[in-house]
Protein backbone atom coordinates (compact mmCIF):
# COMPACT_ATOMS: atom_id res chain seq x y z
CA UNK A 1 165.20 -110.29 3.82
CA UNK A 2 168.54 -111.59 5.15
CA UNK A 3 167.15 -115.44 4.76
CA UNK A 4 170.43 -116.42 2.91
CA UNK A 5 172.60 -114.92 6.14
CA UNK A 6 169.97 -116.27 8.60
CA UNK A 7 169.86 -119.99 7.35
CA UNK A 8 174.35 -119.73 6.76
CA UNK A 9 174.90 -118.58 10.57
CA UNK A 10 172.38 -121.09 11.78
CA UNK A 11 174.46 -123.36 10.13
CA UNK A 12 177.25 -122.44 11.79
CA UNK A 13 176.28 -121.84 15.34
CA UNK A 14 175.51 -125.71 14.68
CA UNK A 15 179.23 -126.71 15.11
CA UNK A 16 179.12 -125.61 18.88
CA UNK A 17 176.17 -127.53 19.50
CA UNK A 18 176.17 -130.10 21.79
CA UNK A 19 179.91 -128.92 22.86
CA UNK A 20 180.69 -128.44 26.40
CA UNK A 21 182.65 -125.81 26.28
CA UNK A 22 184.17 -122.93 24.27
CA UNK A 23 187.85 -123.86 22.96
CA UNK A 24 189.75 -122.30 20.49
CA UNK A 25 189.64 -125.11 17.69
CA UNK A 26 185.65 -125.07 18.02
CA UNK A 27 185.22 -121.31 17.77
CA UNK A 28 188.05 -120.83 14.93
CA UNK A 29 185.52 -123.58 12.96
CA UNK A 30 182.46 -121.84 13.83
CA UNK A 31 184.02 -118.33 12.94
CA UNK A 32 185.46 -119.25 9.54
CA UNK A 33 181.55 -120.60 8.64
CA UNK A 34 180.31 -117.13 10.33
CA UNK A 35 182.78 -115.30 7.30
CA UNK A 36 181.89 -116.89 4.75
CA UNK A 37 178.39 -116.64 5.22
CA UNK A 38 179.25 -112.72 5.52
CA UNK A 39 181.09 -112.28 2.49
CA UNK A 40 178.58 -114.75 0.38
CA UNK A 41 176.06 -112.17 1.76
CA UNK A 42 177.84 -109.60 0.05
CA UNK A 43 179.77 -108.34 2.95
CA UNK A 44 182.95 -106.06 2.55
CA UNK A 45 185.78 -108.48 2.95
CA UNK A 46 187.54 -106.19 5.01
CA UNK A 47 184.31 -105.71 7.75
CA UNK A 48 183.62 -109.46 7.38
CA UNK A 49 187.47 -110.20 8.46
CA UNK A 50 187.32 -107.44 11.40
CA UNK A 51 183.71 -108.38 12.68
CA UNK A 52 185.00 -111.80 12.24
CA UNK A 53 188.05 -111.44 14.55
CA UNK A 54 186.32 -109.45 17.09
CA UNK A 55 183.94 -112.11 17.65
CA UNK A 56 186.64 -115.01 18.09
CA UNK A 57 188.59 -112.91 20.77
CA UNK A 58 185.28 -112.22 22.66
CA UNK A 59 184.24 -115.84 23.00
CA UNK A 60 187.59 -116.60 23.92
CA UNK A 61 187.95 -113.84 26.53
CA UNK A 62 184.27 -114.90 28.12
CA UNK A 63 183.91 -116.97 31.17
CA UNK A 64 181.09 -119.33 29.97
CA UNK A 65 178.89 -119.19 32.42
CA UNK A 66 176.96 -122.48 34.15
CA UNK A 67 173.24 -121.54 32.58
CA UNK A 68 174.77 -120.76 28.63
CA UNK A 69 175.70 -122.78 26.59
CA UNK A 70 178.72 -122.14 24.03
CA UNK A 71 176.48 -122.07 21.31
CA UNK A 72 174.25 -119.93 23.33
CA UNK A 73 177.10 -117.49 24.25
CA UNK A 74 178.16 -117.50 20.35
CA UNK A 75 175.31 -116.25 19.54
CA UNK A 76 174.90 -113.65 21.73
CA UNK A 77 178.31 -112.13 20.84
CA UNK A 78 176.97 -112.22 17.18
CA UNK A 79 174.70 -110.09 17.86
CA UNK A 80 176.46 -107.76 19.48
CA UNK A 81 179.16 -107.23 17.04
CA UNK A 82 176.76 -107.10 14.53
CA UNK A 83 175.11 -104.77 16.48
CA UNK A 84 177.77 -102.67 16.60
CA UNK A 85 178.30 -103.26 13.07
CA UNK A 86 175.83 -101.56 12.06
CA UNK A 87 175.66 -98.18 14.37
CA UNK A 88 175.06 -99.51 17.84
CA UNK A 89 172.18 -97.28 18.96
CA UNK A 90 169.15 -95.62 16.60
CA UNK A 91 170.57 -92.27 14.47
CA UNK A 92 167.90 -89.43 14.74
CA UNK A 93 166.97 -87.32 12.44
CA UNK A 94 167.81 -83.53 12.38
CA UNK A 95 164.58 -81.19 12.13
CA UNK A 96 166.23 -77.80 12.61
CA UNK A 97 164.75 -74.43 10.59
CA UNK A 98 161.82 -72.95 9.85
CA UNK A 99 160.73 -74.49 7.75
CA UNK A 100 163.66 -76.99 8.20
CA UNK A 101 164.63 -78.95 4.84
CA UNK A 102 165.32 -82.53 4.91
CA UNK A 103 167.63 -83.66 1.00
CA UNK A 104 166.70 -86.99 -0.34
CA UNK A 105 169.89 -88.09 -2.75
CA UNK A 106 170.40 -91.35 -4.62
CA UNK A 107 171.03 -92.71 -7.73
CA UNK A 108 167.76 -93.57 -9.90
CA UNK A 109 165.75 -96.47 -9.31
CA UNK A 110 167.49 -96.56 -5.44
CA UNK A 111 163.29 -95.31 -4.45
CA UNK A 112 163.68 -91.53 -3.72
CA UNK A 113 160.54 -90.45 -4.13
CA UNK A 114 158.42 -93.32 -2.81
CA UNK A 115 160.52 -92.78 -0.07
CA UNK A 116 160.14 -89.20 0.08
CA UNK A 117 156.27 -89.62 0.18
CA UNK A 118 156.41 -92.43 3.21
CA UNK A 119 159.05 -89.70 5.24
CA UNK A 120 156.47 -87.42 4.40
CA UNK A 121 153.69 -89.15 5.98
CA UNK A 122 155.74 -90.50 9.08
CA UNK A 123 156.43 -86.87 10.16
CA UNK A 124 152.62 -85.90 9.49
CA UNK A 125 151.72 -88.44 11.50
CA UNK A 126 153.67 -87.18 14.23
CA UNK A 127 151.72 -83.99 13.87
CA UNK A 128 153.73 -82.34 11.63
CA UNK A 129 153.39 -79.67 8.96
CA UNK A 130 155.26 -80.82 5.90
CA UNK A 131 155.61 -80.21 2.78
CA UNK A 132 157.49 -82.34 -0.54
CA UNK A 133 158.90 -80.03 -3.04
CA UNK A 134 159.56 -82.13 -6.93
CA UNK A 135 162.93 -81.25 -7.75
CA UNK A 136 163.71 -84.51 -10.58
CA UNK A 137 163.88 -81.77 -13.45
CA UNK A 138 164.73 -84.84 -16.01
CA UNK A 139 162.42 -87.51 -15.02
CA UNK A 140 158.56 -85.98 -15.81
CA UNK A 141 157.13 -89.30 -14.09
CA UNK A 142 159.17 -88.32 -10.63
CA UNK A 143 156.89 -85.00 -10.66
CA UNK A 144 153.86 -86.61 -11.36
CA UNK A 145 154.66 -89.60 -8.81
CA UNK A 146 155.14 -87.38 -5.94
CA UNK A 147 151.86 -85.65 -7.07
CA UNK A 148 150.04 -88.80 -6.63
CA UNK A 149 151.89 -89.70 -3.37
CA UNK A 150 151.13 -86.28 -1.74
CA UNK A 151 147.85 -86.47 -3.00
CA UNK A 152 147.35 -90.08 -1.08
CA UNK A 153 148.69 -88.85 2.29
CA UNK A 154 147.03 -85.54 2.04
CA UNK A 155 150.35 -83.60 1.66
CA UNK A 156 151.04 -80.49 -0.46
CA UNK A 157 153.71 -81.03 -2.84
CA UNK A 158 155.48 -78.20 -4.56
CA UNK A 159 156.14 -78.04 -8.11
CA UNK A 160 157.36 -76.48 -11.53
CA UNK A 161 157.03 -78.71 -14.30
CA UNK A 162 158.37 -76.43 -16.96
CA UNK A 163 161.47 -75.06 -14.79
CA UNK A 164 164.46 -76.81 -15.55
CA UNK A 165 166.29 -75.03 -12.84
CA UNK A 166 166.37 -77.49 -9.38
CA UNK A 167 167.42 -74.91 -6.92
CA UNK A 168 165.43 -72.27 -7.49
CA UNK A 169 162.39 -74.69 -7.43
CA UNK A 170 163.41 -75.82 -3.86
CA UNK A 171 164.12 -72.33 -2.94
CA UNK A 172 160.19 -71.62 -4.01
CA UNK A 173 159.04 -74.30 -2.39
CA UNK A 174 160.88 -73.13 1.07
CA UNK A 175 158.86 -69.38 0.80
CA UNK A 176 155.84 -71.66 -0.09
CA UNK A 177 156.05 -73.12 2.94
CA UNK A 178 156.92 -70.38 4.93
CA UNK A 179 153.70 -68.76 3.76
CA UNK A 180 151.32 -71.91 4.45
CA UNK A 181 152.78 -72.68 7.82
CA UNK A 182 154.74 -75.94 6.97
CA UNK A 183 157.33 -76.63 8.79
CA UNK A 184 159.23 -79.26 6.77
CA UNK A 185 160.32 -79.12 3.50
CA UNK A 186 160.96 -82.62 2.10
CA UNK A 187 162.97 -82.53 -0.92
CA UNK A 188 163.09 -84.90 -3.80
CA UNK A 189 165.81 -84.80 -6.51
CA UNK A 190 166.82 -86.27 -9.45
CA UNK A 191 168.98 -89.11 -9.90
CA UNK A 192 171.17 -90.87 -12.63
CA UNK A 193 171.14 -95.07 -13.19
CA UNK A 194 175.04 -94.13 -12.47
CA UNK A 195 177.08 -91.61 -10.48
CA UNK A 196 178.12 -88.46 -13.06
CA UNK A 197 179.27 -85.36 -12.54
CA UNK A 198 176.27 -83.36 -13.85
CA UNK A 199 174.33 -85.09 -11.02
CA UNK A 200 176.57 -84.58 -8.22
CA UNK A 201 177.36 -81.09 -9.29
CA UNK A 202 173.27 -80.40 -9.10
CA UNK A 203 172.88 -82.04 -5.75
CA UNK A 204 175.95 -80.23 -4.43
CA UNK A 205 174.48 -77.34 -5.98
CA UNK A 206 171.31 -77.90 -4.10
CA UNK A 207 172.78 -78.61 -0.40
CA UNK A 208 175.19 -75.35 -0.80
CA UNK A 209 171.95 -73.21 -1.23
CA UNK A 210 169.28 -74.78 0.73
CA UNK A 211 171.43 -75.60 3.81
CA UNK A 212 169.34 -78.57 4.64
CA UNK A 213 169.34 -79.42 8.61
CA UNK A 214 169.48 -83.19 7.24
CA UNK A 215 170.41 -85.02 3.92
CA UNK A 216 169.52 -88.14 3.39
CA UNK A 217 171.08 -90.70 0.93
CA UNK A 218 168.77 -93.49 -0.20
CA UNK A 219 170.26 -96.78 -1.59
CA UNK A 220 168.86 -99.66 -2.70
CA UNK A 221 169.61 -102.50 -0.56
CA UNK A 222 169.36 -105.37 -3.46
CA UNK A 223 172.36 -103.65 -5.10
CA UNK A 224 174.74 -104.90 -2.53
CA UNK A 225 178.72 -103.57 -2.37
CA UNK A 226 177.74 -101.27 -5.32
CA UNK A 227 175.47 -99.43 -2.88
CA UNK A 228 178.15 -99.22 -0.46
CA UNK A 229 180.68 -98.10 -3.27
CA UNK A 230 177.76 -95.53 -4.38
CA UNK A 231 177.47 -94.23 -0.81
CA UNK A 232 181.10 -93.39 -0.09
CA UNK A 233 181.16 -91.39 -3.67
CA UNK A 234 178.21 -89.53 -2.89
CA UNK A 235 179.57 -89.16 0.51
CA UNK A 236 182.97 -87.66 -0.51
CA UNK A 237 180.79 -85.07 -2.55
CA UNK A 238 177.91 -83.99 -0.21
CA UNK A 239 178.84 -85.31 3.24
CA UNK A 240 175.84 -86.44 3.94
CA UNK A 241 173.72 -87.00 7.29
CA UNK A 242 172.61 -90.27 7.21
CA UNK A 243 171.33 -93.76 5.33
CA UNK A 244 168.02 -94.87 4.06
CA UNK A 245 168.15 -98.75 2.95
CA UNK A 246 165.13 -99.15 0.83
CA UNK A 247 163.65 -102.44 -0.49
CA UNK A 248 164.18 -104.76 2.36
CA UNK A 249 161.82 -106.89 1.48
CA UNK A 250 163.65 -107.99 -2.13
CA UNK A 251 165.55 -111.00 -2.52
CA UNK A 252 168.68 -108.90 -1.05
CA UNK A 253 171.57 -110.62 0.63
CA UNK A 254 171.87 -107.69 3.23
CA UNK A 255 175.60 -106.94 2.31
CA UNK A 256 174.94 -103.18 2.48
CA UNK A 257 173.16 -102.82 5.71
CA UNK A 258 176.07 -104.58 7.16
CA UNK A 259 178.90 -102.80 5.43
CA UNK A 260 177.53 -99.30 4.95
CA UNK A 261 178.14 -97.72 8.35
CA UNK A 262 181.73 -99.02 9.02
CA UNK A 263 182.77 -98.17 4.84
CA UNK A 264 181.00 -94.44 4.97
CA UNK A 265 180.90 -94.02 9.01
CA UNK A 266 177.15 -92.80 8.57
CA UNK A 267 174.52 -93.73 10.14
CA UNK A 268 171.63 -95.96 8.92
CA UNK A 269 168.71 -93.87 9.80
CA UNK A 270 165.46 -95.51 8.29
CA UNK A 271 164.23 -98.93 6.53
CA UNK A 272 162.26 -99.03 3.45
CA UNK A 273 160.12 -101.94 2.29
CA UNK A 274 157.44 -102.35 -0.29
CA UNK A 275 155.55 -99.30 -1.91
CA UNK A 276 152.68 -98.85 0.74
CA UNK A 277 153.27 -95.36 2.48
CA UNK A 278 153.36 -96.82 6.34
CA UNK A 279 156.22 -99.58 5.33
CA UNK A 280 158.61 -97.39 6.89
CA UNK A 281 160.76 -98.16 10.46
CA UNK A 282 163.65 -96.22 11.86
CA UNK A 283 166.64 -98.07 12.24
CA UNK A 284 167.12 -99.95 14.91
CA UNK A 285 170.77 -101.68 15.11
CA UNK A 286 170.22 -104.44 17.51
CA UNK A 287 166.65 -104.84 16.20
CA UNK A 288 167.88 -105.77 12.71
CA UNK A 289 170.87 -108.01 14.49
CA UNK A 290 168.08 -110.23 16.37
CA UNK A 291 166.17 -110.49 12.78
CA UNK A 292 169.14 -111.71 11.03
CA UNK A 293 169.64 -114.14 14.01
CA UNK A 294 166.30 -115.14 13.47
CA UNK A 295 165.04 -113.86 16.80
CA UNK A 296 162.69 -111.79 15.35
CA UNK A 297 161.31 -108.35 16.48
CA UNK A 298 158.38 -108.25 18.23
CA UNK A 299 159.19 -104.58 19.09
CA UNK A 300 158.96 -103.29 15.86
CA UNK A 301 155.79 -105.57 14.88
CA UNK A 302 153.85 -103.58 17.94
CA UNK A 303 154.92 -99.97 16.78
CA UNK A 304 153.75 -100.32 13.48
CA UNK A 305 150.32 -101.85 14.74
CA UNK A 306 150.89 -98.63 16.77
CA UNK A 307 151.09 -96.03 13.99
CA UNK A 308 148.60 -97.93 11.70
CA UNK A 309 145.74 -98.66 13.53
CA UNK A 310 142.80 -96.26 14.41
CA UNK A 311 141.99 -96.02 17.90
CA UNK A 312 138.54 -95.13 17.64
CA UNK A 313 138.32 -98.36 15.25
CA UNK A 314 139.53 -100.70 17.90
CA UNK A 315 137.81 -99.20 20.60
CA UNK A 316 134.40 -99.83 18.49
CA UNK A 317 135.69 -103.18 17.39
CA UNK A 318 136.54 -104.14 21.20
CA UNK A 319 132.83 -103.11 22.26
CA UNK A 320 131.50 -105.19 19.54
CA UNK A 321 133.40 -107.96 20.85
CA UNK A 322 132.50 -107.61 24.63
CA UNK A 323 129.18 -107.85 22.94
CA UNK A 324 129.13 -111.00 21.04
CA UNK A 325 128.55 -108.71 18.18
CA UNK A 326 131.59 -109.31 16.11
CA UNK A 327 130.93 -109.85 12.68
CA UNK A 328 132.30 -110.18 9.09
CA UNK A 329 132.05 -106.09 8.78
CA UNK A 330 133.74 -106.06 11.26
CA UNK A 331 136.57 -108.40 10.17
CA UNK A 332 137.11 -106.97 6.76
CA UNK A 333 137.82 -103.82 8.29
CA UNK A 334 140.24 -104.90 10.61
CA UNK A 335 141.92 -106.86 7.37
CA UNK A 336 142.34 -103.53 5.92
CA UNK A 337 143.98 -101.94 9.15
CA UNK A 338 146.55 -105.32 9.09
CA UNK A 339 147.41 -104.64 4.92
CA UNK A 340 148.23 -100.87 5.83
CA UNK A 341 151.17 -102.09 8.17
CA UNK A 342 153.16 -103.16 4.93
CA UNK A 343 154.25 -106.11 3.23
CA UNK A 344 152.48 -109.01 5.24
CA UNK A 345 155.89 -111.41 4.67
CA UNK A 346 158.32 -108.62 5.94
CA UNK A 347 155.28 -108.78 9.21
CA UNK A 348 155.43 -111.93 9.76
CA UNK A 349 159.55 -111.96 9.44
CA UNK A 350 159.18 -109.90 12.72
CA UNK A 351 157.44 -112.88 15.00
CA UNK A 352 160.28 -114.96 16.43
CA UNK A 353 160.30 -118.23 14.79
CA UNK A 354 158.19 -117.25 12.16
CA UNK A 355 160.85 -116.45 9.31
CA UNK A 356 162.48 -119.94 9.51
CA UNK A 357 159.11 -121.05 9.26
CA UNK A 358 158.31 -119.27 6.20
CA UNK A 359 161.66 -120.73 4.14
CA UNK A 360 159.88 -120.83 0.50
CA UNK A 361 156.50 -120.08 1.43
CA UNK A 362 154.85 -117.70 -0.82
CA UNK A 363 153.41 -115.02 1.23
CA UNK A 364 151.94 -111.47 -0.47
CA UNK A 365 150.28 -108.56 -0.29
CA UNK A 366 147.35 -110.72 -1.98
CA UNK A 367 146.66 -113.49 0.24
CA UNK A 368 143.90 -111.87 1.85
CA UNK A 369 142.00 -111.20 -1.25
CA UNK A 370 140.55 -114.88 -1.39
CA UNK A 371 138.98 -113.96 2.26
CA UNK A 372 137.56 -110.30 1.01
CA UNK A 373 136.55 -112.00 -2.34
CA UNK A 374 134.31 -114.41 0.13
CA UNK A 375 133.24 -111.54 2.65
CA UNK A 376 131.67 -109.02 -0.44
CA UNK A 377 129.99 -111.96 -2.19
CA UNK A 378 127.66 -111.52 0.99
CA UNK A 379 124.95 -109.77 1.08
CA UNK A 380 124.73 -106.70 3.62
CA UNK A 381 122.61 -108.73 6.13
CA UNK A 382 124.69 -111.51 6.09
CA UNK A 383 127.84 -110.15 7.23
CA UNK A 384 125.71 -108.37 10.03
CA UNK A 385 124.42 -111.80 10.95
CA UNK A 386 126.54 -114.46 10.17
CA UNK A 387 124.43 -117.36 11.61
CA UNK A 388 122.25 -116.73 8.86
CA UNK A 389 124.41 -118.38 6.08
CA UNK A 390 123.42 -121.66 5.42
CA UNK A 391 124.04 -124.59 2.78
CA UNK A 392 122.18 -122.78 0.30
CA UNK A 393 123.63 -119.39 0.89
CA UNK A 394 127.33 -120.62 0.81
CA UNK A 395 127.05 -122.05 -2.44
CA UNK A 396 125.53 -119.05 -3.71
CA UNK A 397 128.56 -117.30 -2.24
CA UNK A 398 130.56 -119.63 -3.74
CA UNK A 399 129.91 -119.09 -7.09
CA UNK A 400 130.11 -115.13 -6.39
CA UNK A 401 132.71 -115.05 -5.31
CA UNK A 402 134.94 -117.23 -7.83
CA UNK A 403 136.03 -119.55 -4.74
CA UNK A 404 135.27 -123.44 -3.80
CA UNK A 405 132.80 -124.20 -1.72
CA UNK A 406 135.26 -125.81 0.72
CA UNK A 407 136.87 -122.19 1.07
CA UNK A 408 133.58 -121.02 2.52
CA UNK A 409 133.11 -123.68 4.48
CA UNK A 410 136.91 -123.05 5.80
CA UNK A 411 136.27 -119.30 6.17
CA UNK A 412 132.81 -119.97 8.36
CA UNK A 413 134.14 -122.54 10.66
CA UNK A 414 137.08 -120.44 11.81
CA UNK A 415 135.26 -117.74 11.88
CA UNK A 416 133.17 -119.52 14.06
CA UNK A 417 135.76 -120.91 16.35
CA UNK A 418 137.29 -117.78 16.64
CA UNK A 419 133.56 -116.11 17.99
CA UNK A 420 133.36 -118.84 20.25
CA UNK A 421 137.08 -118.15 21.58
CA UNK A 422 135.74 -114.29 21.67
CA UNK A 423 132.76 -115.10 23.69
CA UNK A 424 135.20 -117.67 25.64
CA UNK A 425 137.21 -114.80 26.67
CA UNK A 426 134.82 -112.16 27.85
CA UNK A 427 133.77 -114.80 30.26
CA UNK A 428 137.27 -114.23 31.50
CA UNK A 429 136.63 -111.44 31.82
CA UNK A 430 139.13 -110.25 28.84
CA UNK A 431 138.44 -109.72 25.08
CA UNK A 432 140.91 -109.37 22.36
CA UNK A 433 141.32 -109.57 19.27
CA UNK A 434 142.05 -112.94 17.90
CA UNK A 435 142.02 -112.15 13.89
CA UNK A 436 145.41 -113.77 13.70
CA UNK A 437 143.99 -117.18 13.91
CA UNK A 438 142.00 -117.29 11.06
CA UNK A 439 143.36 -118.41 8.12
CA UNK A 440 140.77 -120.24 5.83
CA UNK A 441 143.56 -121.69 3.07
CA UNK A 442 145.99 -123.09 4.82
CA UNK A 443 146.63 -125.54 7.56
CA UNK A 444 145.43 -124.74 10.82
């Protein structure tokens, strides 16, 4: 996400480096590389130019002060503009109603519906009642997809396969609701691969009756300026609430998250990335400013860990350390607590550092499976006890597993120097978890 935009402004905070001070020739240089790098992004031309000028006549109406440098200062105006770019401070969402009715609009293929199913589990999660209600009369596979979302995050979804008629569907789903005790109403509708009036007339349709307290309109973020051209049509029509930017974690050039809020004047309100139900994050403004800046965002990182992981779990997983007891049981569950906080890329993205570190390294959803492949060619004993696995036993494991014998050896030395640090640490009187240091295929 954004690595095109990152690696381009880089480049150009590099003409102020090394320069003692902030003149007007050096920041008209390092502001014309700063456009560019917006519009190749896919930035309107007409936000790129204003953004653009706002940024020259703050670093030449700043005092650089004796501790910054100019290509320190630059930088920090960046990311303020951009910051204000895009919104300035986090949009809420509107729960009003009972049951109150949240509209999901887009175009088709934009993710509705997976997004539909992750909103759905967010506000559960915050100890919500909700409901989703299938309202993509055209597209059979939308009904059935929400079906197996709901059925995933253990919410009721609402539907009519053989009624052709979208509001009175929603409008059933509302008295369902009202009759089960759910409080939301989450509603997924059809979309088009292009704006027509048959679709906006249904949507419009659909807000006019239902009176949603929020409508949403969900755009795919790889589709650049034509999301932003989308938006301000479906805009004009339905006058809608807020933004969702969904796949985030595509090779987009982040044009639309830049341009969308000063084109439509609507707020960003949520992030989309992947297809795993908890790869969902509100939108933070000067969050996503410090990631295109590659500053990262630590912030984010921890709330997810937040919302993923069981607390019972790591209280039983922190005993077990305390204890010496930590074992490969014990690790692949926590592996499976990490893989529900999303795309493990889009994760790592979020460490400072990390994503200029990652330029054109292949990181997936499937780089733990070596490690679990390893792990379940044990037998039951030997995860429990470790120490047990000797020569023989690792080549058996080996060949189990489908893995070299190196691999194993990899995967039981760190996991061996990461019990020692364990141990190391209670002695200090302070366990944690150090899981992030293992890594048995790559350098260490």
């Amino acid at each position: 996400m954004f690595d095109n935009l990152s690696n381009k402004l880089e480049f150009a905070f590099k003409t102020l480096k090394g320069q003692g001070q902030i003149t007007e020739i050096n920041v008209a240089s390092t502001v014309k590389e700063i456009r560019r790098a917006l519009i190749d992004a896919d930035v309107n031309y007409k936000v790129a130019k204003e953004v653009t000028d706002k940024i020259k006549e703050e670093a030449l109406g700043r005092d650089v002060l004796i501790s910054v440098s100019p290509g320190q200062l630059l930088v920090k105006i960046v990311s303020e503009e951009l910051t204000k770019l895009m919104g300035g401070t986090k949009a809420d969402i509107n729960i009003k109603g009972d049951p109150a009715v949240i509209l999901i609009s887009g175009l088709q293929g934009s993710g509705k519906t997976t997004f539909s199913g992750k909103l759905a589990s967010l506000l559960k999660k915050q100890g919500r009642q909700v409901m989703l209600a299938a309202c993509d009369i055209y597209r059979p596979a939308a009904i059935d997809q929400l079906k197996v979302l709901g059925g995933q995050i253990g919410v009721d979804v609402y539907a009519e396969p053989e009624n052709k008629d979208a509001v009175k569907i929603a409008k059933a789903a509302i008295e369902q609701a009202k009759k089960t005790g759910k409080k939301i109403v989450i509603v997924d509708t059809a979309g088009r691969l292009a704006v027509d009036g048959q679709m906006m007339d249904e949507i419009a349709a659909l807000k006019a009756a239902l009176k949603p307290s929020e409508t949403l309109f969900v755009v795919d973020s790889m589709t650049g300026q034509d999301a932003v051209n989308t938006a301000k049509t479906f805009d004009e029509r339905l006058d809608f609430d807020g933004v969702v930017l969904t796949k985030l974690d595509g090779d987009t050039r982040g044009g639309a998250a830049l341009s969308i809020r000063s084109v439509v004047n609507k707020p960003i309100k949520y992030i989309s990335t992947g297809e795993k139900m908890e790869a969902i994050d509100l939108f933070y403004p000067d969050r996503m400013a410090q990631r295109i800046l590659g500053m990262g965002d630590v912030v984010s990182l921890v709330e997810r860990a937040q919302q993923t992981f069981d607390e019972d779990e790591a209280k039983r997983i922190n005993s077990k350390i305390r204890k010496n007891q930590f074992n490969f049981d014990d690790f692949l569950s926590q592996l499976e607590q990490i893989k529900k906080m999303g795309n493990i890329k889009d994760l790592m993205g979020m460490i400072p550092g990390m994503g200029k570190a990652l330029k054109g390294v292949d990181i997936d959803d499937d780089s733990f499976k070596p490690i679990e492949a390893i792990i379940k060619s044990m037998t039951l004993e030997e995860r429990e006890n470790p120490d047990l696995i000797n020569g023989s036993r690792r080549n058996r494991i080996a060949k189990g597993s489908g893995r070299s014998i190196q691999e194993v050896n990899n995967l039981m030395k760190q996991f061996g120097d990461m019990r020692k640090m364990m141990k190391t640490m209670n002695k200090m009187g302070g366990a944690k978890n150090a899981l992030a240091g293992l890594n048995p295929f790559g350098k260490r």
